[in-house]
C-alpha atoms as a PDB file:
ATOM      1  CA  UNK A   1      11.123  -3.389   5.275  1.00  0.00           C
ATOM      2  CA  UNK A   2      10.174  -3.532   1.639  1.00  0.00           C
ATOM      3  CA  UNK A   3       6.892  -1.961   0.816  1.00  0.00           C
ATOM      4  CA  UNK A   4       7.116  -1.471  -2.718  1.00  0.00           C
ATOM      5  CA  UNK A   5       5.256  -4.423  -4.150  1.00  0.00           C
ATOM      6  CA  UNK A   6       2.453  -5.141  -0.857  1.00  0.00           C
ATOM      7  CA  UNK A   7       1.578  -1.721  -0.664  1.00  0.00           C
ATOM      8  CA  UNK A   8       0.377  -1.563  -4.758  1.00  0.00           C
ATOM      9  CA  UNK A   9      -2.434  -4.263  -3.257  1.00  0.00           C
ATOM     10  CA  UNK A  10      -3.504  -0.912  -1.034  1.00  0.00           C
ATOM     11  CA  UNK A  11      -3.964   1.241  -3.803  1.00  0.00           C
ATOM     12  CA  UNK A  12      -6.171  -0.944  -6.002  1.00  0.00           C
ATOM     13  CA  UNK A  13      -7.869  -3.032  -3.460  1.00  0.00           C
ATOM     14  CA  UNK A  14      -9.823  -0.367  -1.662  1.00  0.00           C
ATOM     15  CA  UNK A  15     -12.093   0.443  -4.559  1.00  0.00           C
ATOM     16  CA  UNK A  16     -13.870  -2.931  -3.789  1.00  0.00           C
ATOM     17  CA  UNK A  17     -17.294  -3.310  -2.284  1.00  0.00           C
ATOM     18  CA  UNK A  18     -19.490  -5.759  -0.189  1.00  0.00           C
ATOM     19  CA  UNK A  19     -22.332  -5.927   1.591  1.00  0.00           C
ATOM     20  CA  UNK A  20     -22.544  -5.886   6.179  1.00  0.00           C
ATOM     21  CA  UNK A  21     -23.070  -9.283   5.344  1.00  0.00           C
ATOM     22  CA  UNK A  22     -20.175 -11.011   3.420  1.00  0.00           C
ATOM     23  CA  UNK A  23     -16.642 -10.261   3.441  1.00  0.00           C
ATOM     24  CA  UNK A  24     -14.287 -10.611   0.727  1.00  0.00           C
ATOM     25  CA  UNK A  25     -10.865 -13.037   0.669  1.00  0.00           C
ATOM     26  CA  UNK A  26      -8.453 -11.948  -1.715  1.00  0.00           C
ATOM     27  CA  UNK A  27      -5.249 -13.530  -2.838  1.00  0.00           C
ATOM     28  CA  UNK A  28      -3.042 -11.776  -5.220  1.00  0.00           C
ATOM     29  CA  UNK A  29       0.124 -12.141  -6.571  1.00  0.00           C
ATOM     30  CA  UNK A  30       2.419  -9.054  -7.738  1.00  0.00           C
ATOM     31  CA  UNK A  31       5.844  -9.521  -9.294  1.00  0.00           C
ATOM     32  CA  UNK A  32       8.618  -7.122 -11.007  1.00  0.00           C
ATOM     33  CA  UNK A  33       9.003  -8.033 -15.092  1.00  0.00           C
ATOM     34  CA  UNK A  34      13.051  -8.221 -14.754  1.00  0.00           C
ATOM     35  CA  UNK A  35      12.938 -10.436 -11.585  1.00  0.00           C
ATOM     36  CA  UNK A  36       9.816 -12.811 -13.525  1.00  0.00           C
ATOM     37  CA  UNK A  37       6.562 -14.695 -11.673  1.00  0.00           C
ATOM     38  CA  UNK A  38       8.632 -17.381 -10.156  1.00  0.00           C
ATOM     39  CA  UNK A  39       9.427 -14.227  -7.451  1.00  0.00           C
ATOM     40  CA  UNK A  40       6.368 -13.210  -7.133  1.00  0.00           C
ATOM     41  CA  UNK A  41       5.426 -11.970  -3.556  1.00  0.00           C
ATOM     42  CA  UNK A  42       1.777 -13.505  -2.676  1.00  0.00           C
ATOM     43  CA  UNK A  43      -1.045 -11.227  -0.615  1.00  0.00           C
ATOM     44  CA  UNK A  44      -4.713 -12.350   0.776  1.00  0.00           C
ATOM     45  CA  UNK A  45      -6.898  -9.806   1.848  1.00  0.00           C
ATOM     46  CA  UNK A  46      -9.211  -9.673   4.234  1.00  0.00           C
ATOM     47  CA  UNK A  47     -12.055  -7.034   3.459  1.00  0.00           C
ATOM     48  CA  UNK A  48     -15.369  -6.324   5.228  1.00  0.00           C
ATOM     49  CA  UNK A  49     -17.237  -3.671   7.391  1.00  0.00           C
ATOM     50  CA  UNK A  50     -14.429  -1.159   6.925  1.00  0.00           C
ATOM     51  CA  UNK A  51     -11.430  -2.687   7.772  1.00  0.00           C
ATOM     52  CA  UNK A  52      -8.860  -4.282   5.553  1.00  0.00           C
ATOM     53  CA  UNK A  53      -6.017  -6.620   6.513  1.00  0.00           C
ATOM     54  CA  UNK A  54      -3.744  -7.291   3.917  1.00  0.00           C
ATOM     55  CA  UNK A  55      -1.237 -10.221   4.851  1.00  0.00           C
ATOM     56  CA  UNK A  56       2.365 -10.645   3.715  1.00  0.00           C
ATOM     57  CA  UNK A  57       5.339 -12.996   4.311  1.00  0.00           C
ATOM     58  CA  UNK A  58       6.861 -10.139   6.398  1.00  0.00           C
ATOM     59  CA  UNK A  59       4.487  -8.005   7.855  1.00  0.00           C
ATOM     60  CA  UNK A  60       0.620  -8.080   8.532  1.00  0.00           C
ATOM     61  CA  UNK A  61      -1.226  -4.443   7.978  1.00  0.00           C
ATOM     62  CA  UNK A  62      -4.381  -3.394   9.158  1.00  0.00           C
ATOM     63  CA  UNK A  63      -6.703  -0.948   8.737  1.00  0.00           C
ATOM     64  CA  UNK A  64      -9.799   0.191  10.836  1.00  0.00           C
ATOM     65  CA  UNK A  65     -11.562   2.985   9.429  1.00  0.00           C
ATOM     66  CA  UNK A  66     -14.367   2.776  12.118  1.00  0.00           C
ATOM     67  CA  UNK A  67     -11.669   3.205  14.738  1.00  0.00           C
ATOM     68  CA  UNK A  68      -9.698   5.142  12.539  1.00  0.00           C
ATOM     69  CA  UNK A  69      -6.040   2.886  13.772  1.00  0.00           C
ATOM     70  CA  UNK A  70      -3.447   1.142  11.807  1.00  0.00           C
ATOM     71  CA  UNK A  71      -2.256  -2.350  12.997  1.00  0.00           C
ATOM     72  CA  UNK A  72       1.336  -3.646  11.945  1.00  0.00           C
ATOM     73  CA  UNK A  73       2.085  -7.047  13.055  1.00  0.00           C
ATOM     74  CA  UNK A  74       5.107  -9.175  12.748  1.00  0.00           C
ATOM     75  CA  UNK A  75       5.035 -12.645  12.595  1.00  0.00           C
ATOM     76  CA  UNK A  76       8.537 -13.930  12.516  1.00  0.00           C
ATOM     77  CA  UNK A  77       8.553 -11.725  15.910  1.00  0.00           C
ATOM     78  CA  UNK A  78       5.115 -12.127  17.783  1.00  0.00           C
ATOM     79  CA  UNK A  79       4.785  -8.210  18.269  1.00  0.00           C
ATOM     80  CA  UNK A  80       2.606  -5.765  17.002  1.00  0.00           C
ATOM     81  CA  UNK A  81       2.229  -1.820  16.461  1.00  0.00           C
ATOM     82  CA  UNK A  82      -1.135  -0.133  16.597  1.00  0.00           C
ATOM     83  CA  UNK A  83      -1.788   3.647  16.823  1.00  0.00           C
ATOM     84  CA  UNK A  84      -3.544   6.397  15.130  1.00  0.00           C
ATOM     85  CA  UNK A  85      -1.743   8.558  11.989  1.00  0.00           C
ATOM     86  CA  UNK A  86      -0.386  10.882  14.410  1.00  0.00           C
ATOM     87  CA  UNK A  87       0.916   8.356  17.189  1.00  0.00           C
ATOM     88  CA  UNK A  88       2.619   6.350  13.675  1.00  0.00           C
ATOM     89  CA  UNK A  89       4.289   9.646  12.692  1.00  0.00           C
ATOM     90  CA  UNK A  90       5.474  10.408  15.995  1.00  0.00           C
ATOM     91  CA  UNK A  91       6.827   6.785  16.861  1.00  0.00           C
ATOM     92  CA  UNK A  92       8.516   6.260  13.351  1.00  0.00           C
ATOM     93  CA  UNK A  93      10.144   9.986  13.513  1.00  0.00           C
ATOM     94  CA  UNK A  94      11.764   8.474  17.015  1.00  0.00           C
ATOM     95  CA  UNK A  95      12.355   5.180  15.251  1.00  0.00           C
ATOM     96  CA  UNK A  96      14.163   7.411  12.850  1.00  0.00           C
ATOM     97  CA  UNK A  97      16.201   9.530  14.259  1.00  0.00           C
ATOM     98  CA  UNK A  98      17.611   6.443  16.957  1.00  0.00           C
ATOM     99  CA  UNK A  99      18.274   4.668  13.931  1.00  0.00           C
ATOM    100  CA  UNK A 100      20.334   8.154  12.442  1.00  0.00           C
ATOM    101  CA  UNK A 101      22.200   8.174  16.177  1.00  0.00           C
ATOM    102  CA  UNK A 102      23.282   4.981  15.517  1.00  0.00           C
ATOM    103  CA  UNK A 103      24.623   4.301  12.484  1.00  0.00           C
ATOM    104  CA  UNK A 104      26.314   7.139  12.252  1.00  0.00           C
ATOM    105  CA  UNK A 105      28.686   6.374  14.976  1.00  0.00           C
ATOM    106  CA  UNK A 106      29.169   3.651  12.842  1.00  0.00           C
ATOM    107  CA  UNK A 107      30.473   5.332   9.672  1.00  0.00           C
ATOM    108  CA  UNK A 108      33.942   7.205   8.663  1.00  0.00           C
ATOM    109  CA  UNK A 109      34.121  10.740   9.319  1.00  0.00           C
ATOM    110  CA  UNK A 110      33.253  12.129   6.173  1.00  0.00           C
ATOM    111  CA  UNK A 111      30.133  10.071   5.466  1.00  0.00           C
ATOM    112  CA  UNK A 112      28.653  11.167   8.515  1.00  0.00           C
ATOM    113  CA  UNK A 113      27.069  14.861   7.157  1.00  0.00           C
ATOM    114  CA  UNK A 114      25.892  12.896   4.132  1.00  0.00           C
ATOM    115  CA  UNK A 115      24.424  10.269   6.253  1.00  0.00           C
ATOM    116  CA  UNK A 116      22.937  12.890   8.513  1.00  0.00           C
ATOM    117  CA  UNK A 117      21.205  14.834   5.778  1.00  0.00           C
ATOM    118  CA  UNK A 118      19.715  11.493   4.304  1.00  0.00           C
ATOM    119  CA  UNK A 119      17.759  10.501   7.585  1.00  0.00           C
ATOM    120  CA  UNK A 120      16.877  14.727   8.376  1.00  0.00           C
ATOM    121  CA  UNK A 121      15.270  14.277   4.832  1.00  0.00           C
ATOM    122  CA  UNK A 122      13.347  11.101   5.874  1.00  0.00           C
ATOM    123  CA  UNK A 123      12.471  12.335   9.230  1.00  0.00           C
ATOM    124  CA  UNK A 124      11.012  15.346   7.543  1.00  0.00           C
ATOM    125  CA  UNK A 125       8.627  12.966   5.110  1.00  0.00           C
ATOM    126  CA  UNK A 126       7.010  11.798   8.225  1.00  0.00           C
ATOM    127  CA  UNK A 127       5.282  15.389   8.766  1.00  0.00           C
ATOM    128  CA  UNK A 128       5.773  16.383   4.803  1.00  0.00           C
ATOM    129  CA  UNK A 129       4.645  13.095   3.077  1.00  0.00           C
ATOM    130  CA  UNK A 130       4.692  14.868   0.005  1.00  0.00           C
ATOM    131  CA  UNK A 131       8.616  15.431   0.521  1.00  0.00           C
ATOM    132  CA  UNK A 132       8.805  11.444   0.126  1.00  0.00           C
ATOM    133  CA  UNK A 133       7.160  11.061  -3.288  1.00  0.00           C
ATOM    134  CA  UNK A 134       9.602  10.479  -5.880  1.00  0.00           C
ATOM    135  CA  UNK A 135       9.551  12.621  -9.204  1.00  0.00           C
ATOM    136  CA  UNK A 136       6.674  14.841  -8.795  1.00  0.00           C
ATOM    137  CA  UNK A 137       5.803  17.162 -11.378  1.00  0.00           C
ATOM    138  CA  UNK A 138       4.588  20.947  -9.859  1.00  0.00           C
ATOM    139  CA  UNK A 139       1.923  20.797 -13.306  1.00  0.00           C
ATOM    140  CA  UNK A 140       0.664  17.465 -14.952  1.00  0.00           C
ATOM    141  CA  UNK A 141      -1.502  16.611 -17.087  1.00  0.00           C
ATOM    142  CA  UNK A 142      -4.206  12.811 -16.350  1.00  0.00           C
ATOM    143  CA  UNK A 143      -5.630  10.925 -18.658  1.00  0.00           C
ATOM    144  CA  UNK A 144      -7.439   7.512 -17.989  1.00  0.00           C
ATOM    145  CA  UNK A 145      -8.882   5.551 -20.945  1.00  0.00           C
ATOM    146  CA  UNK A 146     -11.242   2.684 -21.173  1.00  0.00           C
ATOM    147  CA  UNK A 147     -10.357   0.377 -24.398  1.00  0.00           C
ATOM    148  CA  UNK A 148     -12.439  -1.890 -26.357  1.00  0.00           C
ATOM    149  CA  UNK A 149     -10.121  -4.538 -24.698  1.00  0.00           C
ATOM    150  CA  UNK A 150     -10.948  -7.309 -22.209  1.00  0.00           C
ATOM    151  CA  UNK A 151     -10.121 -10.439 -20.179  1.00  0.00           C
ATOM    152  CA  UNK A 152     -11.464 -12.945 -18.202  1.00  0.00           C
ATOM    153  CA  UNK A 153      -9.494 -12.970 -14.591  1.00  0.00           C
ATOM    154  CA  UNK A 154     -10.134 -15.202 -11.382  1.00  0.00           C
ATOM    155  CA  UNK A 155     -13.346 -16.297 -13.315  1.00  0.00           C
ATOM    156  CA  UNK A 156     -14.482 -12.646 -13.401  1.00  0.00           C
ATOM    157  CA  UNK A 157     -14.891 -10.491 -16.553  1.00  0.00           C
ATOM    158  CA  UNK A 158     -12.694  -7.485 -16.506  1.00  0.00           C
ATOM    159  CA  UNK A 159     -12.251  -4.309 -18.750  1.00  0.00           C
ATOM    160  CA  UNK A 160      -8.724  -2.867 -19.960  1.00  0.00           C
ATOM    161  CA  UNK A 161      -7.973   0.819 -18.657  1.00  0.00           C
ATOM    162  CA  UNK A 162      -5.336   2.854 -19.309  1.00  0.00           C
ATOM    163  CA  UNK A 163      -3.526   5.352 -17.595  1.00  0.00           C
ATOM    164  CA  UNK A 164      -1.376   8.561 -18.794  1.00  0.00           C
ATOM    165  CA  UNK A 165       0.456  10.934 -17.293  1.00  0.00           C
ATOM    166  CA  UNK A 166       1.473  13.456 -19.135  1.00  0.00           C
ATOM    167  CA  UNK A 167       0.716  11.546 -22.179  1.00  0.00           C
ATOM    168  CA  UNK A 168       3.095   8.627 -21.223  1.00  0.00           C
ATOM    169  CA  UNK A 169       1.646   5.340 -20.396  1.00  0.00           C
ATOM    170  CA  UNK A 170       2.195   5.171 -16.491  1.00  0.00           C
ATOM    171  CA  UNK A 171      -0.605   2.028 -15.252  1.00  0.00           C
ATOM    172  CA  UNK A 172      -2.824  -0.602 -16.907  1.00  0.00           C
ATOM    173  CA  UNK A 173      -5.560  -1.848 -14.793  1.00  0.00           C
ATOM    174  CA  UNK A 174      -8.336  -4.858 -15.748  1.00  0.00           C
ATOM    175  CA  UNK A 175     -11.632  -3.920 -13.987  1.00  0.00           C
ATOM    176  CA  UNK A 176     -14.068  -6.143 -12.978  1.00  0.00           C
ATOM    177  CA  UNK A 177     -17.026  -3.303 -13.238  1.00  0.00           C
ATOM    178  CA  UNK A 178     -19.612  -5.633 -12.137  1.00  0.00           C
ATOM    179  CA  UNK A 179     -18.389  -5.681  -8.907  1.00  0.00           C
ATOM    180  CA  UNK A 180     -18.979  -2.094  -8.026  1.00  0.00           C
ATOM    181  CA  UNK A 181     -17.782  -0.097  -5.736  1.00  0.00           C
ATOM    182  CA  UNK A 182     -20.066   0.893  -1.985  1.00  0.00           C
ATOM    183  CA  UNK A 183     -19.856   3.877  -0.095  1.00  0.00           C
ATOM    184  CA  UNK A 184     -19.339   1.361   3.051  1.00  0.00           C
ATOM    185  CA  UNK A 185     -15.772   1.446   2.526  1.00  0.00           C
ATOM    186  CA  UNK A 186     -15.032   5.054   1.926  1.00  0.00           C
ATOM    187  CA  UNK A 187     -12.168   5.377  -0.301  1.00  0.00           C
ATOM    188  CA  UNK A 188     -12.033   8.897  -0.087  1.00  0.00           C
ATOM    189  CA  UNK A 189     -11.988   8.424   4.040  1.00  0.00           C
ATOM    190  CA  UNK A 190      -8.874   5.905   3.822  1.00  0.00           C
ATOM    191  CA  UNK A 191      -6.534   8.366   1.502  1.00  0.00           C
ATOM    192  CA  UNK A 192      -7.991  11.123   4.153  1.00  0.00           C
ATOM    193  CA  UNK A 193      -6.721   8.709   7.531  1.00  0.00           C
ATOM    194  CA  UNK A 194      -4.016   7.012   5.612  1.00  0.00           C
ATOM    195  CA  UNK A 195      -2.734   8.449   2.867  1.00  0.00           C
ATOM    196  CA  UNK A 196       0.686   9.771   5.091  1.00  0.00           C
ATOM    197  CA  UNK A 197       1.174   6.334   5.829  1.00  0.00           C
ATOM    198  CA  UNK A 198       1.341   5.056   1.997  1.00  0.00           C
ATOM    199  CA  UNK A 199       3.018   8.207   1.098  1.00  0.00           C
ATOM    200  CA  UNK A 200       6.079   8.317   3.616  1.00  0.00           C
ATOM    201  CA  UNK A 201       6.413   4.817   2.822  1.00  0.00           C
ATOM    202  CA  UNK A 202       7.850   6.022  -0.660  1.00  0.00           C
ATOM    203  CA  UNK A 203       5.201   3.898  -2.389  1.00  0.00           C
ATOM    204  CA  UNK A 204       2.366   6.030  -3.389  1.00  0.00           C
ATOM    205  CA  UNK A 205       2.710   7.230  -7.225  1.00  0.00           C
ATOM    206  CA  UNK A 206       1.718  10.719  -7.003  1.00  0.00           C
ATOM    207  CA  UNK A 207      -1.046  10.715  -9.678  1.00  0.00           C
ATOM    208  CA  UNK A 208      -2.529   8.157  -7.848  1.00  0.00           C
ATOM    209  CA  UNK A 209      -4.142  10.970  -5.129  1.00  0.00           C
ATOM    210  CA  UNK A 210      -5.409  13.111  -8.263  1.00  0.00           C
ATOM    211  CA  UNK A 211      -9.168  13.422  -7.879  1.00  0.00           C
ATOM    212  CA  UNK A 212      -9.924  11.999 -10.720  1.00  0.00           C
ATOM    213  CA  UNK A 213      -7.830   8.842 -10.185  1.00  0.00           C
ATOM    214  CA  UNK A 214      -9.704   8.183  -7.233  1.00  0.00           C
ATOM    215  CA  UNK A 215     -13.288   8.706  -8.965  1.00  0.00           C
ATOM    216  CA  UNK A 216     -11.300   5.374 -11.764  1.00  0.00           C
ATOM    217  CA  UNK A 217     -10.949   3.831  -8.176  1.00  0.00           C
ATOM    218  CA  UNK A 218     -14.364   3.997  -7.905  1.00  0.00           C
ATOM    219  CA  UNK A 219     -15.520   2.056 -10.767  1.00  0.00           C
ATOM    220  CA  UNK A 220     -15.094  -1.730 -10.029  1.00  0.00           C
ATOM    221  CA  UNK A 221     -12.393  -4.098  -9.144  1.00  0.00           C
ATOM    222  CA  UNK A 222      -8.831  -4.027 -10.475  1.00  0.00           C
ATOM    223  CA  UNK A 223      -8.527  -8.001 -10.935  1.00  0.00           C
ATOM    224  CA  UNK A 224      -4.710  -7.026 -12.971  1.00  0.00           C
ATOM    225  CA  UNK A 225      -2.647  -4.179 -12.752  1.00  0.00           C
ATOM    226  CA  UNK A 226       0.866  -3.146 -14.297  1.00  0.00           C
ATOM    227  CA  UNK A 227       2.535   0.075 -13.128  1.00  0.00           C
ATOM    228  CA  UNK A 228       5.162   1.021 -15.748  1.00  0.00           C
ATOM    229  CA  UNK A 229       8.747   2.559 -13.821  1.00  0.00           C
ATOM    230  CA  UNK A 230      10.324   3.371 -17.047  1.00  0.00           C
ATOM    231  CA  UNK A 231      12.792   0.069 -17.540  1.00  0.00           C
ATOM    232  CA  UNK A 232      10.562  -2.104 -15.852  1.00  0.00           C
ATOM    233  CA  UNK A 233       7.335  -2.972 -14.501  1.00  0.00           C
ATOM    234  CA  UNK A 234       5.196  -4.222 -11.898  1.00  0.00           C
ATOM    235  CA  UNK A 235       2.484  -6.529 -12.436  1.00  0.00           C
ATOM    236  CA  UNK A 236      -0.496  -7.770  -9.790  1.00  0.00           C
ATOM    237  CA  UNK A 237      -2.448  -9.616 -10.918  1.00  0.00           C
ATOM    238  CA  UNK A 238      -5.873 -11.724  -8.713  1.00  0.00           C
ATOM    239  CA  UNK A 239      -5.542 -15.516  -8.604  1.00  0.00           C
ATOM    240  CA  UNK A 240      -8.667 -16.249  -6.136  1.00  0.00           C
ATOM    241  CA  UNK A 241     -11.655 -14.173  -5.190  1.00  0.00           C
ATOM    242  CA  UNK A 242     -14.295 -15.287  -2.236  1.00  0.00           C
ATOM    243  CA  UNK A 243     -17.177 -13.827  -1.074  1.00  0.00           C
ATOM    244  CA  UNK A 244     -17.684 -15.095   2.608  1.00  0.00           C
ATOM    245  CA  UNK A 245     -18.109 -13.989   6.260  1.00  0.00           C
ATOM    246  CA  UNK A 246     -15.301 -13.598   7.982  1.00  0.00           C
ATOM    247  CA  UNK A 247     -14.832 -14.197  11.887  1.00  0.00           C
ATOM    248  CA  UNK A 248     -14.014 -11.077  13.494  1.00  0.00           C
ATOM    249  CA  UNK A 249     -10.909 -12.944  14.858  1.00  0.00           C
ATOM    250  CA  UNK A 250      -9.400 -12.564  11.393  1.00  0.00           C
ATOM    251  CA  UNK A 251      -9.179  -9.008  12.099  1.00  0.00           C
ATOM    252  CA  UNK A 252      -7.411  -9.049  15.827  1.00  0.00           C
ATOM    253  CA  UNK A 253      -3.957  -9.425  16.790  1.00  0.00           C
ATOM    254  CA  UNK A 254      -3.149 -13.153  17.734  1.00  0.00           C
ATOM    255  CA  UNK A 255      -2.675 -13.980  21.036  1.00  0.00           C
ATOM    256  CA  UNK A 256       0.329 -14.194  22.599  1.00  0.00           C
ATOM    257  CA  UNK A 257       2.223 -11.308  20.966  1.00  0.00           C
ATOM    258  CA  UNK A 258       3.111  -8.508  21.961  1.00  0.00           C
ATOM    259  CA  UNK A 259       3.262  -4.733  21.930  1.00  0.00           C
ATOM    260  CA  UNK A 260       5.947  -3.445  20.240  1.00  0.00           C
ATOM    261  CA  UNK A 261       8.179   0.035  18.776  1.00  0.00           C
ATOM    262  CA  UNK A 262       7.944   0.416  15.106  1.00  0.00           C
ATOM    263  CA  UNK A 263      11.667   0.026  15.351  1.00  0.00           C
ATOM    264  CA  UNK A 264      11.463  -3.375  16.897  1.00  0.00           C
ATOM    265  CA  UNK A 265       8.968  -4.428  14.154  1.00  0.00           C
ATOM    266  CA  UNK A 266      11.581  -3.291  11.582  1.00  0.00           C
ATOM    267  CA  UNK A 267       9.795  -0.517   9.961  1.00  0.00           C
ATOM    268  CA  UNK A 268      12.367   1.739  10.203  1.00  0.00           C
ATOM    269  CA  UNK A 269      16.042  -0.193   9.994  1.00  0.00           C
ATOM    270  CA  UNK A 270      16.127  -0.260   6.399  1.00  0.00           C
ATOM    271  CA  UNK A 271      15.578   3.415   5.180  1.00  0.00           C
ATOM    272  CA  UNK A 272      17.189   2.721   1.626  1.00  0.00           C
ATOM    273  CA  UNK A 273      14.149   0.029   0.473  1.00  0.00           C
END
């Protein structure tokens, strides 16, 4: 299951505020700069009273942080996967290592120690999320700077920021600072519940959990984002922005599908994307 590209929505999107009284409808679009906007992958959001659903072609991800639970529905399958952190990390380490059993029976001989240290290394992620962020310096150094830039986005004003890691341009985010963040949806509470999740995924930059990226979080609305990979980049960017209520049904599983293994949802048979 590709993450990659969704799960950039989950980073920025959760610095976003609204009242008990309105929700918020998000569609955004979010697109690699070799592969160009005609493959853009499109996301709406659904945001209000603490719990975010965040829909995709391929998989539908929820979050409750009043019930503290993370919903992942299919809907080319009609199942669904809910469960606390610790029932995820214990499902997907099973997923895992039935996945390891069976592939390699499937591969020559002298793969199969390669192979076997490949999935031990993932399986380990799942208690050691750290272990599955990518090219993470022991000392670094984070700098985030507001320019004199701007742009208007989804009919909302927006501010340039920039930020540097190690004095290398890493992320470019427009924020919309009039819409400020609340403390009704506690950032600080989802990295706390969910961060593993983001992190095992292999998806979560690792500046991105620095305190003081998560106090930029705080300041408004990232309307556009690019995240720079050194060779290319990824851009998401806001197309259509509502401020509505939204029927509690928008946050439950449909009826009619049913409960499922991580495995069976497909979180776990592609361990190379």
């Amino acid at each position: 299951m590709k993450f990659k590209k969704y799960i950039l929505l989950f980073i920025t999107i959760i610095s976003f505020g609204y009242s008990a009284h309105a929700g918020w409808i998000i569609t955004q679009r979010t697109y690699d700069s070799d592969e160009g906007i005609a493959m853009a992958s499109v996301e709406t959001v659904y945001l209000q009273d603490n719990i975010m659903k965040v829909t995709h072609k391929d998989i539908i991800t929820i979050f409750d942080l009043n019930k503290e639970l993370i919903t992942l529905i299919s809907p080319a399958k009609n199942v669904y996967w809910t469960g606390n952190i610790t029932t995820y990390k214990t499902d997907m380490k099973s997923g895992l290592k039935q996945v390891m059993d069976e592939q390699l029976k499937a591969v020559a001989p002298e793969q199969r120690e390669m192979m076997k240290k490949m999935f031990e290394g993932m399986i380990a992620a799942v208690d050691d999320p750290s272990k599955a962020i990518e090219n993470k310096p022991k000392n670094y150094s984070l700098e985030i700077k507001k320019t004199k830039e701007s742009a208007r986005i989804a009919g909302y004003s927006a501010v340039k920021y920039q930020v540097l890691v190690n004095g290398a341009l890493k992320e470019e985010a427009w924020l919309s600072e009039s819409s400020r963040a609340h403390d009704e949806f506690d950032i600080y509470k989802f990295y706390g519940l969910f961060s593993d999740f983001t992190a095992q995924s292999g998806t979560m930059e690792y500046y991105q959990m620095h305190e003081k990226y998560l106090e930029f979080a705080r300041k408004g609305f990232p309307l556009k984002s690019v995240n720079y990979y050194g060779g290319y980049e990824t851009i998401s960017e806001v197309t259509k922005l509502d401020k509505e209520k939204i029927d509690l049904s928008v946050f439950a599983v449909p009826d009619g599908y049913r409960k499922a293994s991580l495995m069976e949802i497909g979180l776990t048979t592609e361990p190379n994307e």
